[in-house]
PDB file of N, CA and C in Angstrom:
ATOM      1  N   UNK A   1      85.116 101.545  89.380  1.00  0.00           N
ATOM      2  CA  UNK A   1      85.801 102.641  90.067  1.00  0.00           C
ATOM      3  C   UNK A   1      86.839 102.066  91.029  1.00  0.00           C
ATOM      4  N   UNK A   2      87.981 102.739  91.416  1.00  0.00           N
ATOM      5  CA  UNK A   2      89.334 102.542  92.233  1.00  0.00           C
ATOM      6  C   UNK A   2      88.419 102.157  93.421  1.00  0.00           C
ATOM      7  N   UNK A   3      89.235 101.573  94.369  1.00  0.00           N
ATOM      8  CA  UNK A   3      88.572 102.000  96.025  1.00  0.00           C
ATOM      9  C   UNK A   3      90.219 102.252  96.895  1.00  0.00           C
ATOM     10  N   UNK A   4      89.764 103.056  97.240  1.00  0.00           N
ATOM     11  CA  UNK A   4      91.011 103.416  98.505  1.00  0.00           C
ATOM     12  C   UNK A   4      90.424 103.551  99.613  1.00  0.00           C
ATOM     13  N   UNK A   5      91.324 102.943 101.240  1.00  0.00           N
ATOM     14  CA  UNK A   5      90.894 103.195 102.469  1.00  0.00           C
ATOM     15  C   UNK A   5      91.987 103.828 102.734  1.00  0.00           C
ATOM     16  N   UNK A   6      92.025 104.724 103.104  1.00  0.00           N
ATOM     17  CA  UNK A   6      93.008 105.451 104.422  1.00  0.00           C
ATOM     18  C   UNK A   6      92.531 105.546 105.241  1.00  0.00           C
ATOM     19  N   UNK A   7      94.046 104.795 106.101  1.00  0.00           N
ATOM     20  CA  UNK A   7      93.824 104.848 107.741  1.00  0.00           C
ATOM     21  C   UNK A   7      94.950 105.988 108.175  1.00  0.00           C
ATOM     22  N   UNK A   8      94.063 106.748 108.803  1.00  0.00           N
ATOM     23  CA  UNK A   8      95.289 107.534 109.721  1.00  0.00           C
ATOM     24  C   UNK A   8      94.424 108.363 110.627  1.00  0.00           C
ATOM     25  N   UNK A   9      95.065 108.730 112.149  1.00  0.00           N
ATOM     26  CA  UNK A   9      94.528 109.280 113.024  1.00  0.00           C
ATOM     27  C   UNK A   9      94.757 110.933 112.665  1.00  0.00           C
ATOM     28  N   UNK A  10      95.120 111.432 112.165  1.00  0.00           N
ATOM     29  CA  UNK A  10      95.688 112.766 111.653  1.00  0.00           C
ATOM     30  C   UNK A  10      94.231 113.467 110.669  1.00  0.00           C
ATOM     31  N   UNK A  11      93.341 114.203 111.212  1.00  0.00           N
ATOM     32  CA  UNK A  11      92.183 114.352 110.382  1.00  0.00           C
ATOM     33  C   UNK A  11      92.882 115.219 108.799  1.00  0.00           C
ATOM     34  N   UNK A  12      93.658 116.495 109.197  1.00  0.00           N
ATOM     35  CA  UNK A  12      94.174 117.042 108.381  1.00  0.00           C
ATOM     36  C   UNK A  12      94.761 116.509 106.793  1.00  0.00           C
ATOM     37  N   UNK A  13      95.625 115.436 107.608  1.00  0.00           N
ATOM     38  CA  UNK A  13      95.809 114.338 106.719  1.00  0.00           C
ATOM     39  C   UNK A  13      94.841 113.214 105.647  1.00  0.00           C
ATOM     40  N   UNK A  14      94.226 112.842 106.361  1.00  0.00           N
ATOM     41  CA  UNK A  14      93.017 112.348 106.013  1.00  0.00           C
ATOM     42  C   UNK A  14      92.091 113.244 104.700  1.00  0.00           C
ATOM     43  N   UNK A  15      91.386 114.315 105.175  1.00  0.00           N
ATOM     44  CA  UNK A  15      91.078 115.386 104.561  1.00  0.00           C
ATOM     45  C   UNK A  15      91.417 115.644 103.229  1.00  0.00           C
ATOM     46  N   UNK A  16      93.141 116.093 103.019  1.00  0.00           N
ATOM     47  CA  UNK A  16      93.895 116.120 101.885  1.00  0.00           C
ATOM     48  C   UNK A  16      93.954 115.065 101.186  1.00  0.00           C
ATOM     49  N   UNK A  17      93.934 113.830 101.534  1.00  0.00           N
ATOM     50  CA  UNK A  17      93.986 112.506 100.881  1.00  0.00           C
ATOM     51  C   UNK A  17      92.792 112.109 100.095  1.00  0.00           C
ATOM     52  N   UNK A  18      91.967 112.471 101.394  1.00  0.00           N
ATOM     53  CA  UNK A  18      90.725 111.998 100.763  1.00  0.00           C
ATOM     54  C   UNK A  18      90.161 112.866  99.466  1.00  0.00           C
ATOM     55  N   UNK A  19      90.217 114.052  99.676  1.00  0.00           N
ATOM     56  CA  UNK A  19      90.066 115.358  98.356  1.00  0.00           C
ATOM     57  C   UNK A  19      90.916 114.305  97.286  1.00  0.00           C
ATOM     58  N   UNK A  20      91.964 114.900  97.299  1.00  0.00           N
ATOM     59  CA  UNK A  20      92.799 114.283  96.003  1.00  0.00           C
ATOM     60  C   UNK A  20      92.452 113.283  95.371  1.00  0.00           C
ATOM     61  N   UNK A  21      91.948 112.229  96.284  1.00  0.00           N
ATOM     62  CA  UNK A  21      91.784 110.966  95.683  1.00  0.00           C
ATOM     63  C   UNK A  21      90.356 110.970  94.913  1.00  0.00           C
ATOM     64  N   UNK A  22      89.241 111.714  95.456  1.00  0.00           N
ATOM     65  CA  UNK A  22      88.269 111.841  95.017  1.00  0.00           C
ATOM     66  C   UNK A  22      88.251 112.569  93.657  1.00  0.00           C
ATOM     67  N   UNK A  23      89.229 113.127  93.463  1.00  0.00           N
ATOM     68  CA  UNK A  23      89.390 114.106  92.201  1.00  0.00           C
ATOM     69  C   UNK A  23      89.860 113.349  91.232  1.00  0.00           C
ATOM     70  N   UNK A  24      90.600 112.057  91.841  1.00  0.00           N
ATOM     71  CA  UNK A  24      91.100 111.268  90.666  1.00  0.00           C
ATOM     72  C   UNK A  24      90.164 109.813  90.468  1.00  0.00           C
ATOM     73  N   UNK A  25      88.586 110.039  90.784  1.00  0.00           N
ATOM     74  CA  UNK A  25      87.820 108.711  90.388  1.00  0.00           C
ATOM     75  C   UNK A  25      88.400 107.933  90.975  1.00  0.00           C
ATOM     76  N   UNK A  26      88.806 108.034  92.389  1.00  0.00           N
ATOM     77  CA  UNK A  26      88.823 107.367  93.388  1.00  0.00           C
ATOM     78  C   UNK A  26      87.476 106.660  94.683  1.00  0.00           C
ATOM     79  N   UNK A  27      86.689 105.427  94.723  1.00  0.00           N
ATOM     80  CA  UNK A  27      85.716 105.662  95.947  1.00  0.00           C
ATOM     81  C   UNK A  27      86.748 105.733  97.429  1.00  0.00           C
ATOM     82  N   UNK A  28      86.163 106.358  97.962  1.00  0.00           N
ATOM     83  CA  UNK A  28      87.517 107.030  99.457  1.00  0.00           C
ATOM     84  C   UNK A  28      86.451 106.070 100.544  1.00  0.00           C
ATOM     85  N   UNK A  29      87.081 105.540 101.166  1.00  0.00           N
ATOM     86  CA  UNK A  29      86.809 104.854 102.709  1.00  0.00           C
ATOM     87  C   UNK A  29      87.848 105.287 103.536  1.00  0.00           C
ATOM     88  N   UNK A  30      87.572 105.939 104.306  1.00  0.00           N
ATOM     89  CA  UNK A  30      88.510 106.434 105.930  1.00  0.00           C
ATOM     90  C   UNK A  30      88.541 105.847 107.383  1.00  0.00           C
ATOM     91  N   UNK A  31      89.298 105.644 107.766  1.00  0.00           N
ATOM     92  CA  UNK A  31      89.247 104.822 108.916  1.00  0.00           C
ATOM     93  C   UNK A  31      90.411 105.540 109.913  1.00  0.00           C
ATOM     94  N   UNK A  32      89.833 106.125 111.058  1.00  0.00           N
ATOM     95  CA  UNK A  32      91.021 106.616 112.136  1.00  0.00           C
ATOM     96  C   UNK A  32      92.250 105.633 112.656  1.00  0.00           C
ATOM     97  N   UNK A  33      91.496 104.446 112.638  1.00  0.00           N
ATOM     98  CA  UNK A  33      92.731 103.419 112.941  1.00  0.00           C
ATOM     99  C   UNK A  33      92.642 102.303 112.800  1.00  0.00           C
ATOM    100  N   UNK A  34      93.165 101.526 112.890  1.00  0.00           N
ATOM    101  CA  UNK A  34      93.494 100.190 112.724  1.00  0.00           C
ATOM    102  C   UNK A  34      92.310  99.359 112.725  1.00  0.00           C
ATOM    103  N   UNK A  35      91.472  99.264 114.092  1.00  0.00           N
ATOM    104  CA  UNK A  35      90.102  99.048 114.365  1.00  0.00           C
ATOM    105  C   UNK A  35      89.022  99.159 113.496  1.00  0.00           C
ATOM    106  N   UNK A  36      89.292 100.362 113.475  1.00  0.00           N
ATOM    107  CA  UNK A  36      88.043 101.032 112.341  1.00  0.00           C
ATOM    108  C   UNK A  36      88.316 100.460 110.868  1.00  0.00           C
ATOM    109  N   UNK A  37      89.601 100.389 110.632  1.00  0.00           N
ATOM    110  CA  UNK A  37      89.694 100.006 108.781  1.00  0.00           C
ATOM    111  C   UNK A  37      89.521  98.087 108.872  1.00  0.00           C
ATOM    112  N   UNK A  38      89.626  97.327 110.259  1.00  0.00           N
ATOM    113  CA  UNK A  38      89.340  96.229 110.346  1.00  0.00           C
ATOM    114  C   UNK A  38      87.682  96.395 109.920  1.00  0.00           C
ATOM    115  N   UNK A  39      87.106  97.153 110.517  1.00  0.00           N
ATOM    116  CA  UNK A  39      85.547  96.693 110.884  1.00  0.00           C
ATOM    117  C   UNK A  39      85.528  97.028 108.731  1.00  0.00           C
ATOM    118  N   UNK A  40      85.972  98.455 108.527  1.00  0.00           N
ATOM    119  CA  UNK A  40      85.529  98.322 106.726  1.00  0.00           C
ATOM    120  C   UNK A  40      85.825  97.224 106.064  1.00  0.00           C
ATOM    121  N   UNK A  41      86.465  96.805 106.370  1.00  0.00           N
ATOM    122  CA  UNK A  41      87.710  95.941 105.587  1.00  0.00           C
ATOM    123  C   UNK A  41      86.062  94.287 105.245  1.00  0.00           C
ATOM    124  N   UNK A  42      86.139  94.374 106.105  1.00  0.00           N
ATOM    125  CA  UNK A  42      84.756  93.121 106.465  1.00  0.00           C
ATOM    126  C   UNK A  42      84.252  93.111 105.299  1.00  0.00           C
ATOM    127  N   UNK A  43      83.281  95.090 105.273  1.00  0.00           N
ATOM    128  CA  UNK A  43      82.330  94.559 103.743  1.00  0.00           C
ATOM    129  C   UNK A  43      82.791  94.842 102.832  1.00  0.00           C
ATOM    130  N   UNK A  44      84.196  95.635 102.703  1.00  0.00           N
ATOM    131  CA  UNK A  44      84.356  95.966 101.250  1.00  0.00           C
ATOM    132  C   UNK A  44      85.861  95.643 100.993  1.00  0.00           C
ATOM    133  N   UNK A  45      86.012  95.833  99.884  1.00  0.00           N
ATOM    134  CA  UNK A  45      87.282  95.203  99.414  1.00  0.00           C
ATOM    135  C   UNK A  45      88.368  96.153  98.888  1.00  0.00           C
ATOM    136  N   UNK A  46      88.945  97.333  99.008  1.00  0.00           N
ATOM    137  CA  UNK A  46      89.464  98.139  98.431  1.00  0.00           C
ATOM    138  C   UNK A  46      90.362  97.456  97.415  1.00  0.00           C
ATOM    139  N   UNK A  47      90.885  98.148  96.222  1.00  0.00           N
ATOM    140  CA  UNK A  47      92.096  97.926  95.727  1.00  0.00           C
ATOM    141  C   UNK A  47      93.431  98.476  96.274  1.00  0.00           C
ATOM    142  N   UNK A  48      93.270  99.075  97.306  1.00  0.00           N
ATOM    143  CA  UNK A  48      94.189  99.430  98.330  1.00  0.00           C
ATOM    144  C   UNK A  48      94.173 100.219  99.246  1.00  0.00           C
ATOM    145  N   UNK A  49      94.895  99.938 100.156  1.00  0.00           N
ATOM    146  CA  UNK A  49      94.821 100.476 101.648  1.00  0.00           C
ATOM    147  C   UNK A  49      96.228 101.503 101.834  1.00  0.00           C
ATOM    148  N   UNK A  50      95.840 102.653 102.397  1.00  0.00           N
ATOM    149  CA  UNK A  50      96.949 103.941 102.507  1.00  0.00           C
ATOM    150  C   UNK A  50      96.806 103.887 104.168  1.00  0.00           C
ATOM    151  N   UNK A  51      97.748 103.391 104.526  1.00  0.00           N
ATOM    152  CA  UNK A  51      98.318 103.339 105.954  1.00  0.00           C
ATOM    153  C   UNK A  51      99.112 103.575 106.869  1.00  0.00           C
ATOM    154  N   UNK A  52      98.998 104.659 107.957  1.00  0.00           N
ATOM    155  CA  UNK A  52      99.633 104.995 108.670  1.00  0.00           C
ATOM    156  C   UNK A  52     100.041 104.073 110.175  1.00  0.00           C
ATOM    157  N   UNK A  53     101.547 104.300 110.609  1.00  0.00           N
ATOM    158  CA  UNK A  53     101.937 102.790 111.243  1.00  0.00           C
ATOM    159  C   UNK A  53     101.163 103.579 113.009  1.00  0.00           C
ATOM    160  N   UNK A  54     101.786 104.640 113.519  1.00  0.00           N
ATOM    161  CA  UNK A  54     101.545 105.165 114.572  1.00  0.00           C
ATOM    162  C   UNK A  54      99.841 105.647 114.537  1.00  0.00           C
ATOM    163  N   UNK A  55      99.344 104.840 115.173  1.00  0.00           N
ATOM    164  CA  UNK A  55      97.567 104.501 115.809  1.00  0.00           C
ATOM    165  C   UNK A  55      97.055 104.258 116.946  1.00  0.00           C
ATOM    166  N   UNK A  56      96.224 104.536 117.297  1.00  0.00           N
ATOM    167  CA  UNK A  56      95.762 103.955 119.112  1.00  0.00           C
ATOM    168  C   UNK A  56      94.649 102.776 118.282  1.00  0.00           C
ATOM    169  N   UNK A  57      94.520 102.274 119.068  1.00  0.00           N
ATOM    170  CA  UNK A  57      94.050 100.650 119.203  1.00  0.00           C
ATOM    171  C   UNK A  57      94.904  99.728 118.650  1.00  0.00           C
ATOM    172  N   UNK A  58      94.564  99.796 117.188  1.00  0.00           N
ATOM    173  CA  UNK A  58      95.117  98.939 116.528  1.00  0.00           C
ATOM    174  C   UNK A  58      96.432  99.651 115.503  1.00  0.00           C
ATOM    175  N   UNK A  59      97.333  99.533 115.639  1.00  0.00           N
ATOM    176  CA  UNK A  59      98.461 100.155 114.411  1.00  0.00           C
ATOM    177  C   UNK A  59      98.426  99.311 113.298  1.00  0.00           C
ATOM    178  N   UNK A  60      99.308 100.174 112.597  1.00  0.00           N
ATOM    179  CA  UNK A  60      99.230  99.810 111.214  1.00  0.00           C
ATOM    180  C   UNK A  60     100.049  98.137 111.050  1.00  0.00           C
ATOM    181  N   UNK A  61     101.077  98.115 111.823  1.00  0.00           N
ATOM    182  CA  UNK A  61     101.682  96.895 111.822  1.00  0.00           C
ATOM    183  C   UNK A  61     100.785  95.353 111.853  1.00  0.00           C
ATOM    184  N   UNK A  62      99.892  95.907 112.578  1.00  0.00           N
ATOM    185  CA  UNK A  62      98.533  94.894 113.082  1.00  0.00           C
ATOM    186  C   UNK A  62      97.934  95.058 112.166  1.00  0.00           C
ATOM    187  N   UNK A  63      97.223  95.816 111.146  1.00  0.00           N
ATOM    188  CA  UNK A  63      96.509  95.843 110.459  1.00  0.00           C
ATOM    189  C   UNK A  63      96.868  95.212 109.175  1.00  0.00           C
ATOM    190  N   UNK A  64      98.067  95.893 108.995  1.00  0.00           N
ATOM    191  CA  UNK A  64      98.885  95.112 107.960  1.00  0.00           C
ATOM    192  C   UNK A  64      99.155  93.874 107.893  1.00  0.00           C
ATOM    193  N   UNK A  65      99.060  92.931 108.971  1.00  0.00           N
ATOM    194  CA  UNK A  65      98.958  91.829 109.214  1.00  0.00           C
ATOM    195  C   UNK A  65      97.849  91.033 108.999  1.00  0.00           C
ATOM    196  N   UNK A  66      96.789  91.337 109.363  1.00  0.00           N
ATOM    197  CA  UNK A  66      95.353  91.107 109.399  1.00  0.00           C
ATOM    198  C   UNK A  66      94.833  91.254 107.861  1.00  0.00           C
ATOM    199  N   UNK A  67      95.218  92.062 107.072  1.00  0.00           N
ATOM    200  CA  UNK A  67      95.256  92.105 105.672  1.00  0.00           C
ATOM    201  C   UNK A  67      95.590  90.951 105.164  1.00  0.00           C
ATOM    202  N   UNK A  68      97.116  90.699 105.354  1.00  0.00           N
ATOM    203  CA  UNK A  68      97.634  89.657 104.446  1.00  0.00           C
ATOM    204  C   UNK A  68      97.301  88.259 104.897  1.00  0.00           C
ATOM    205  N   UNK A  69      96.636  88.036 106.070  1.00  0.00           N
ATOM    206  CA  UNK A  69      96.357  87.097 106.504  1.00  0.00           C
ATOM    207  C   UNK A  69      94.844  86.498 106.263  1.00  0.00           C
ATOM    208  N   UNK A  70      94.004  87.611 105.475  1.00  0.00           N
ATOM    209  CA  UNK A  70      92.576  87.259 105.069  1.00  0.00           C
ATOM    210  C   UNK A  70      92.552  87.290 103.867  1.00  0.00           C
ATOM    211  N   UNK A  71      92.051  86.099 103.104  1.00  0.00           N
ATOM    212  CA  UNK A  71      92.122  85.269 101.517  1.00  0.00           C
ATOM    213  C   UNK A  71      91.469  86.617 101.002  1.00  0.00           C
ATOM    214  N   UNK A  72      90.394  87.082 101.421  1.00  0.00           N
ATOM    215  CA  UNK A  72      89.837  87.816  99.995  1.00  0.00           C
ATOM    216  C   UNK A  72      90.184  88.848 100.139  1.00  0.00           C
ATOM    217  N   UNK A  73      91.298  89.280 100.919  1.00  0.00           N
ATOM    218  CA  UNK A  73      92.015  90.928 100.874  1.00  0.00           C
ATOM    219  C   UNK A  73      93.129  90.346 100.015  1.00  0.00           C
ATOM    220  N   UNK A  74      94.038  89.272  99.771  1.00  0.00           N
ATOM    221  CA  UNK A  74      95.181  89.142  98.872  1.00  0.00           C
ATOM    222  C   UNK A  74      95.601  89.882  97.735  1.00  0.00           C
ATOM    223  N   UNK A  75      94.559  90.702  96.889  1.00  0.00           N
ATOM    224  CA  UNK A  75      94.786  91.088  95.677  1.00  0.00           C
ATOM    225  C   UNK A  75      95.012  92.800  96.238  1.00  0.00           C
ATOM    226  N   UNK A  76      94.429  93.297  97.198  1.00  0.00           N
ATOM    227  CA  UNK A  76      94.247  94.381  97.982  1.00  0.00           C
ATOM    228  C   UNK A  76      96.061  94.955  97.954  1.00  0.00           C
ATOM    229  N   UNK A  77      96.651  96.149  97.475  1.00  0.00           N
ATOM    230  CA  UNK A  77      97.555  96.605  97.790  1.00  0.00           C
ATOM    231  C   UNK A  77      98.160  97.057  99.126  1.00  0.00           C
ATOM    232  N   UNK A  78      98.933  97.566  99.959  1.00  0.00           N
ATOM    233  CA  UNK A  78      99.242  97.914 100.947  1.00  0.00           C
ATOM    234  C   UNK A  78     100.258  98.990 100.280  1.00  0.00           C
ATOM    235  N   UNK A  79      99.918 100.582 101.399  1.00  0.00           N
ATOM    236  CA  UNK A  79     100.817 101.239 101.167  1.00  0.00           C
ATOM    237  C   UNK A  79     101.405 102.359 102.639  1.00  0.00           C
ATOM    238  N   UNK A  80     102.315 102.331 103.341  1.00  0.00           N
ATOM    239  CA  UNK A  80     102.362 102.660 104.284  1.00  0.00           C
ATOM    240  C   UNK A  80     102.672 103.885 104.138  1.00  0.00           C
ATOM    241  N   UNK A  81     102.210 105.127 104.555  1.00  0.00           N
ATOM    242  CA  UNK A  81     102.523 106.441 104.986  1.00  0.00           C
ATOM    243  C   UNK A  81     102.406 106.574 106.294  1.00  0.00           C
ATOM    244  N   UNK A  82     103.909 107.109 106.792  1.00  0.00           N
ATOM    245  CA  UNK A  82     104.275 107.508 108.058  1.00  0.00           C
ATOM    246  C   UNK A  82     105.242 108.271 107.777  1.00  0.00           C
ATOM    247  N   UNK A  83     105.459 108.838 109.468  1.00  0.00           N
ATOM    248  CA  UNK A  83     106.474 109.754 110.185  1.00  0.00           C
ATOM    249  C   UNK A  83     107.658 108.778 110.476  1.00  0.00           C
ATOM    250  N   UNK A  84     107.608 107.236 110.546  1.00  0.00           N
ATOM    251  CA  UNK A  84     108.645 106.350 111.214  1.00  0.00           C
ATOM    252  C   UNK A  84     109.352 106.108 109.757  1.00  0.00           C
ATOM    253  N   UNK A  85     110.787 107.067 109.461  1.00  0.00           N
ATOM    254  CA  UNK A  85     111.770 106.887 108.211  1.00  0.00           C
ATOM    255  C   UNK A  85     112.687 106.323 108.714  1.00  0.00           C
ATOM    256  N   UNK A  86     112.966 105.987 109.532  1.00  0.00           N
ATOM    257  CA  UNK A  86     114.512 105.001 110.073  1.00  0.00           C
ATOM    258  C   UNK A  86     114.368 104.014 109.158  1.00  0.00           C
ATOM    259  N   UNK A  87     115.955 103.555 108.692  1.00  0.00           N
ATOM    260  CA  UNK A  87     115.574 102.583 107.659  1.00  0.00           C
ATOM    261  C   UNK A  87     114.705 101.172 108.140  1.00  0.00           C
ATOM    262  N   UNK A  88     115.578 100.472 109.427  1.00  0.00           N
ATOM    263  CA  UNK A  88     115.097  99.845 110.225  1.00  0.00           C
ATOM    264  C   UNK A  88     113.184  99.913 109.999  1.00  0.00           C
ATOM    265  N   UNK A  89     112.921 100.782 110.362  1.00  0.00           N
ATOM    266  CA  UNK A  89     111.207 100.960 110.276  1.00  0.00           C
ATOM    267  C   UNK A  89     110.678 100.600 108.359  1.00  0.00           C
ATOM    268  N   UNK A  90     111.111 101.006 107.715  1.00  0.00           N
ATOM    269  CA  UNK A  90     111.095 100.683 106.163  1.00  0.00           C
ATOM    270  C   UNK A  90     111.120  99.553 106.281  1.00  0.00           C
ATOM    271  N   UNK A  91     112.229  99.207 106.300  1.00  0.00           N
ATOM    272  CA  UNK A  91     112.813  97.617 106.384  1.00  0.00           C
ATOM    273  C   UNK A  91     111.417  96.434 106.758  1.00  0.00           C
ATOM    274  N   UNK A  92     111.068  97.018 108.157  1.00  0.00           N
ATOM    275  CA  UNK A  92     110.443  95.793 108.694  1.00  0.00           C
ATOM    276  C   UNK A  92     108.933  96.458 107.831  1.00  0.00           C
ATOM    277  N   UNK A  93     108.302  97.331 107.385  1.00  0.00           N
ATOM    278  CA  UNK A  93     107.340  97.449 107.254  1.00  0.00           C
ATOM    279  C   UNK A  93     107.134  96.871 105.777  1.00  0.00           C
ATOM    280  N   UNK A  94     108.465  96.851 105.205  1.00  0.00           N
ATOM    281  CA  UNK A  94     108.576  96.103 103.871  1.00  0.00           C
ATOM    282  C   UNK A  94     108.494  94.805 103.974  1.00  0.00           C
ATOM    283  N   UNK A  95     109.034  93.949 105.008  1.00  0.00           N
ATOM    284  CA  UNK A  95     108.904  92.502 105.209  1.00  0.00           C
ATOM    285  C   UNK A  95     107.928  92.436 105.805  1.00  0.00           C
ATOM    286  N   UNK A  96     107.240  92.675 106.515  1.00  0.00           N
ATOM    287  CA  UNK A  96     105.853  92.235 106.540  1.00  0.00           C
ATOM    288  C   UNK A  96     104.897  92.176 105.569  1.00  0.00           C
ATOM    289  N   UNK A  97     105.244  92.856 104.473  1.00  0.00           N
ATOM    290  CA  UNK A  97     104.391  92.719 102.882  1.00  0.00           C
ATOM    291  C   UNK A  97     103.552  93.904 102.563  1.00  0.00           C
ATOM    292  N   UNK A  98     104.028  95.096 103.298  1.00  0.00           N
ATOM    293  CA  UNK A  98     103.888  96.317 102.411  1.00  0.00           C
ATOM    294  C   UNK A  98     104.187  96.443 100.801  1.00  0.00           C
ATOM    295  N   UNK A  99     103.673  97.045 100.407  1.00  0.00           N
ATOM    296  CA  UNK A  99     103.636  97.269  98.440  1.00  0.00           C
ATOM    297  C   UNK A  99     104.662  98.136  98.341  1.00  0.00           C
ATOM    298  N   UNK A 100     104.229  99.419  99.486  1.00  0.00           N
ATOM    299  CA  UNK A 100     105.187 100.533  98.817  1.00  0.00           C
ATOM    300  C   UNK A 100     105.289 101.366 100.762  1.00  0.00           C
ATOM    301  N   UNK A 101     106.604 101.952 100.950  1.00  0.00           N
ATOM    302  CA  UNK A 101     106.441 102.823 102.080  1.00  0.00           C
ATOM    303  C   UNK A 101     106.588 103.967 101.983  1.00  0.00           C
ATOM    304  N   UNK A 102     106.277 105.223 102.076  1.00  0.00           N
ATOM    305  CA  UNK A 102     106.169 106.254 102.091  1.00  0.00           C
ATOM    306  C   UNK A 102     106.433 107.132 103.227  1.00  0.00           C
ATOM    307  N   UNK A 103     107.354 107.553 103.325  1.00  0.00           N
ATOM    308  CA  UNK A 103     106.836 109.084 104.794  1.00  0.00           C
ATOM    309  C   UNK A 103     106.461 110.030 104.889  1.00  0.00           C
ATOM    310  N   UNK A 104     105.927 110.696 106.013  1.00  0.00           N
ATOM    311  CA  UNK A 104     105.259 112.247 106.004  1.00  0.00           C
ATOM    312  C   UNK A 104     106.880 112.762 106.553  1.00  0.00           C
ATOM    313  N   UNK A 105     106.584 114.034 106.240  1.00  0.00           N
ATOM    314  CA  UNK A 105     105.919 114.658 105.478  1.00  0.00           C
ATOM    315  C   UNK A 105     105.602 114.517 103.676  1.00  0.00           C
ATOM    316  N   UNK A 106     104.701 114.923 103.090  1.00  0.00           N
ATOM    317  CA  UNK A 106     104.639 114.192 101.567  1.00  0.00           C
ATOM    318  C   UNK A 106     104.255 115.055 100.956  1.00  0.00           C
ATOM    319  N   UNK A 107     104.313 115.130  99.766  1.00  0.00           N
ATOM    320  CA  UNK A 107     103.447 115.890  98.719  1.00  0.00           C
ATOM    321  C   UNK A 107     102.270 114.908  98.064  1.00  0.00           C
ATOM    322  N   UNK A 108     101.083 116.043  97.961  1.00  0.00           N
ATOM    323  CA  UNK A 108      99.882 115.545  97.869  1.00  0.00           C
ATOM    324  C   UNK A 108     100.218 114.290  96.606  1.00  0.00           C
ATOM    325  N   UNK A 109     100.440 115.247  95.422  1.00  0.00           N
ATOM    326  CA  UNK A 109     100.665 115.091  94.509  1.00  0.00           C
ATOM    327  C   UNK A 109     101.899 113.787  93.963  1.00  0.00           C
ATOM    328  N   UNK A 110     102.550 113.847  94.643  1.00  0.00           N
ATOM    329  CA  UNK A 110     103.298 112.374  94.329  1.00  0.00           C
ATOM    330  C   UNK A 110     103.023 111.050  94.776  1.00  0.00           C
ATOM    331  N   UNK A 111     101.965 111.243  96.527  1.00  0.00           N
ATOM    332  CA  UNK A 111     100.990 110.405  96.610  1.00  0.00           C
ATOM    333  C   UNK A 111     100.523 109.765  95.830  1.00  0.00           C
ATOM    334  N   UNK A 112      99.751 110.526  95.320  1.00  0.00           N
ATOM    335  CA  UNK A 112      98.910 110.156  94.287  1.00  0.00           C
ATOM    336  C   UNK A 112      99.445 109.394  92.950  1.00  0.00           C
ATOM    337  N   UNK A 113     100.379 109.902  92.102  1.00  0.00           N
ATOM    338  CA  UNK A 113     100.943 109.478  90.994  1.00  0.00           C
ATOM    339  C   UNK A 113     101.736 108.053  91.893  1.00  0.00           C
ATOM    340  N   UNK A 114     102.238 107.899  92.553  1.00  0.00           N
ATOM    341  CA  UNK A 114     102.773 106.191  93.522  1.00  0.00           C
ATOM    342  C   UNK A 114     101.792 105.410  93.279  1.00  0.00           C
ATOM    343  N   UNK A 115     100.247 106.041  94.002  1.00  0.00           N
ATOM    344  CA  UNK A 115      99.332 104.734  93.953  1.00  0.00           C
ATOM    345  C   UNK A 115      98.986 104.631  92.751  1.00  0.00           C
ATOM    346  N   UNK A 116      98.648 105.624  91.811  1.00  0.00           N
ATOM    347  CA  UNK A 116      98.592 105.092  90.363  1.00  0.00           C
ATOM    348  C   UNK A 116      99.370 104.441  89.947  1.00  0.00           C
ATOM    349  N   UNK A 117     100.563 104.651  89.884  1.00  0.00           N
ATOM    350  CA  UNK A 117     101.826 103.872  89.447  1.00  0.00           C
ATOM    351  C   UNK A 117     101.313 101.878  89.896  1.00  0.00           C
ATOM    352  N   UNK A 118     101.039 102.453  91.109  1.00  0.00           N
ATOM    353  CA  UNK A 118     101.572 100.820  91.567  1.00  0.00           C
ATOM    354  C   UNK A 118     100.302  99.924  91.130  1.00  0.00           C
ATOM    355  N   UNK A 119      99.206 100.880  90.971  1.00  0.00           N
ATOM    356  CA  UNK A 119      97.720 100.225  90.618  1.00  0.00           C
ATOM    357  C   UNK A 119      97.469  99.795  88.873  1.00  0.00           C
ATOM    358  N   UNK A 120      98.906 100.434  88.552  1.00  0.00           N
ATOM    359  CA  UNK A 120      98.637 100.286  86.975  1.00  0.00           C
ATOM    360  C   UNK A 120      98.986  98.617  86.100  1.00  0.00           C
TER     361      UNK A 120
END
């Protein structure tokens, strides 16, 4: 089975993600922030992480870091969903070694068909 974590402080968000994904034989791990998807991240291994950059404790920038910097997350995708569309913000969230960036507002539905896409 897939594994996806989404991190985002936005429950609403979360919620919708998590539904969808579950509908598509997805296992769903949720994490409010940065912190929290560190502590999952420990025992399990997703095939990718859906990440939002704006977080209290830890942001996504940090997390995203902490990813690419631990050997047995390497194969692990990164995909950033946010509100920050300035290209500038793309830009750097792409050089730090994001997979794919995304902004809110989104449709459920193209979500979804991206991470398939990129998981295929």
């Amino acid at each position: 089975m897939k594994k996806i974590l989404i991190v985002d402080d936005e429950p609403n968000i979360v919620m919708s993600l998590e539904y969808a994904f579950k509908k598509n034989d997805f296992e769903v791990f949720i994490a409010r922030d940065g912190s929290e998807a560190l502590e999952i991240l420990k025992n399990n291994i997703p095939d990718i992480v859906l990440l939002d950059i704006m977080m209290p404790n830890v942001d996504g920038y940090q997390t995203l870091k902490h990813i690419k910097d631990s050997k047995s997350l390497e194969a692990t995708k990164v995909v950033f969903l946010t509100a920050k569309n300035k290209a500038s913000d793309i830009e750097k969230g792409l050089k730090l070694g994001a997979d794919k960036y995304l902004v809110k507002p989104f449709s459920i539905k193209k979500i979804v068909s991206e991470i398939l896409e990129l998981m295929a």
